[in-house]
C-alpha atoms as a PDB file:
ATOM      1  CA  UNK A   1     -41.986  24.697  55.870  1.00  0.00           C
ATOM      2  CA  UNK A   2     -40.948  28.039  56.826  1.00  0.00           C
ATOM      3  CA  UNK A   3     -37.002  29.295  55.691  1.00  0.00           C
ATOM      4  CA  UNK A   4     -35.208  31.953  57.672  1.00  0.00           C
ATOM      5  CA  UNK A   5     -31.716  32.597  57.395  1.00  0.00           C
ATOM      6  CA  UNK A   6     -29.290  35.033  58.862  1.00  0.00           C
ATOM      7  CA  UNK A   7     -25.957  36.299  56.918  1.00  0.00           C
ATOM      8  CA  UNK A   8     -23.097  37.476  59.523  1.00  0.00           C
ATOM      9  CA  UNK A   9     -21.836  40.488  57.382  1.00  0.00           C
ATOM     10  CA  UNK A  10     -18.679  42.698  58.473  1.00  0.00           C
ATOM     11  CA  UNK A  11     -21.010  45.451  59.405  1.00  0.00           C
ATOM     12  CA  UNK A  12     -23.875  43.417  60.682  1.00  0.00           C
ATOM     13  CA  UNK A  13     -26.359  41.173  59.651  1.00  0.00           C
ATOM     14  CA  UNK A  14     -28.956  40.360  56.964  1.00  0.00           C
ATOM     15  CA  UNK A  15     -31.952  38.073  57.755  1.00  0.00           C
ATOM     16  CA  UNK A  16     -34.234  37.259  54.932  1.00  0.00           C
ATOM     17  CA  UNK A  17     -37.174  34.453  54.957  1.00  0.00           C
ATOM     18  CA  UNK A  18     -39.682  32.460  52.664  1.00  0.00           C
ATOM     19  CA  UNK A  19     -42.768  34.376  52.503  1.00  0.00           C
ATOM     20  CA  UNK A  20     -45.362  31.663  52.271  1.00  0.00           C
ATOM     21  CA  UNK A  21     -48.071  30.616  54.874  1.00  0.00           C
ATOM     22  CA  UNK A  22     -50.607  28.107  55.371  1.00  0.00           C
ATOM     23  CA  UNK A  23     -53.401  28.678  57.545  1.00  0.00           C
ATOM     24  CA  UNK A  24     -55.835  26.203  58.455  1.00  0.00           C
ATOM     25  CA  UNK A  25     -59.641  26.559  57.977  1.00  0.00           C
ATOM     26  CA  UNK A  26     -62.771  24.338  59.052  1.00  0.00           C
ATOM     27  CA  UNK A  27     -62.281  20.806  58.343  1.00  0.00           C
ATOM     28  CA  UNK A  28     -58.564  21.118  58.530  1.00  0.00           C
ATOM     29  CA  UNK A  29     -58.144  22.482  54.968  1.00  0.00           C
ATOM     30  CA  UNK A  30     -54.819  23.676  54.372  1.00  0.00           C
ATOM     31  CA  UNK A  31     -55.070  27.685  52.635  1.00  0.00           C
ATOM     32  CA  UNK A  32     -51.489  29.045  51.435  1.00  0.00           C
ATOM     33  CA  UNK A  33     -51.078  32.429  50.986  1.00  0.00           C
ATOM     34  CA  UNK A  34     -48.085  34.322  49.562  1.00  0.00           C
ATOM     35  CA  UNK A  35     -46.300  37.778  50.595  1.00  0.00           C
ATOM     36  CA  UNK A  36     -46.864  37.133  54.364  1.00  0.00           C
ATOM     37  CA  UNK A  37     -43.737  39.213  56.295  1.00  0.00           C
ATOM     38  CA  UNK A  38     -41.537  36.815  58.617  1.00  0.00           C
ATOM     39  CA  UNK A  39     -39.095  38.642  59.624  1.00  0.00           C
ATOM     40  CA  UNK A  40     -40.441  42.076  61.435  1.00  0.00           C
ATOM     41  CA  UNK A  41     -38.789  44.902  63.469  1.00  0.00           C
ATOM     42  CA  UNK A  42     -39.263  45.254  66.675  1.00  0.00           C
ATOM     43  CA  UNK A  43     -38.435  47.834  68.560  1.00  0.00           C
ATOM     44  CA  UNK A  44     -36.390  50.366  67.773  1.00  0.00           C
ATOM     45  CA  UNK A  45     -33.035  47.785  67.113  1.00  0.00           C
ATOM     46  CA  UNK A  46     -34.021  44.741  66.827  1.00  0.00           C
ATOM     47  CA  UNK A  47     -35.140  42.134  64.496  1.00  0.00           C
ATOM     48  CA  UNK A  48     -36.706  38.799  64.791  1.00  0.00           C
ATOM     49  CA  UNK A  49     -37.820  35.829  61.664  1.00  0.00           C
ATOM     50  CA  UNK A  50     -40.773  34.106  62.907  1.00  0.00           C
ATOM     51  CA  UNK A  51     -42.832  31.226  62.043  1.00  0.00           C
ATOM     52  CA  UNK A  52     -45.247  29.147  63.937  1.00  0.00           C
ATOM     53  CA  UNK A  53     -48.334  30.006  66.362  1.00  0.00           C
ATOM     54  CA  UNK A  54     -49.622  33.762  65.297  1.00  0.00           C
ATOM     55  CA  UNK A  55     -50.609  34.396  68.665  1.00  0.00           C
ATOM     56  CA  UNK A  56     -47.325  33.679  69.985  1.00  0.00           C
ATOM     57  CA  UNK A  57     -46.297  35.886  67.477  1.00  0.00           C
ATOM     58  CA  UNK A  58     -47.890  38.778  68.290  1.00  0.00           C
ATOM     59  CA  UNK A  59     -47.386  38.746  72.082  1.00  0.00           C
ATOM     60  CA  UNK A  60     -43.910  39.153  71.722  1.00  0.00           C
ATOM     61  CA  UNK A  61     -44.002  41.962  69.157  1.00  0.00           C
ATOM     62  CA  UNK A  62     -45.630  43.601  71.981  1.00  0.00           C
ATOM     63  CA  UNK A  63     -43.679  42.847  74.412  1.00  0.00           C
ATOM     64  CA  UNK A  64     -41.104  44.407  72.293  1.00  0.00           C
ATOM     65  CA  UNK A  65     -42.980  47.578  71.330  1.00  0.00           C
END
């Protein structure tokens, strides 16, 4: 289960996430792995959190870019 939460501050905002992830290998084995980044820049003033499909992922970081 991923966490990402968002804090409205008076002069902006402050997202912060989990940094857990489980990726799945052959046979369906579960692999976590720790220190993964879920919340990126992108662009030059934005941020996003993100969890789910890594492909998904990465096609709208560059969409972004």
């Amino acid at each position: 289960m991923t966490l990402i939460i968002a804090l409205k501050c008076k002069d902006g905002v402050i997202l912060g996430s989990d940094t857990e992830q489980t990726r799945m290998i052959l046979g369906g084995i579960g692999v976590k792995d720790k220190n993964k980044r879920k919340v990126k820049c992108i662009g030059s003033c934005a941020i996003m959190g993100c969890a789910g499909a890594v492909d998904f992922i990465q096609k709208v970081e560059r969409r972004c870019d």
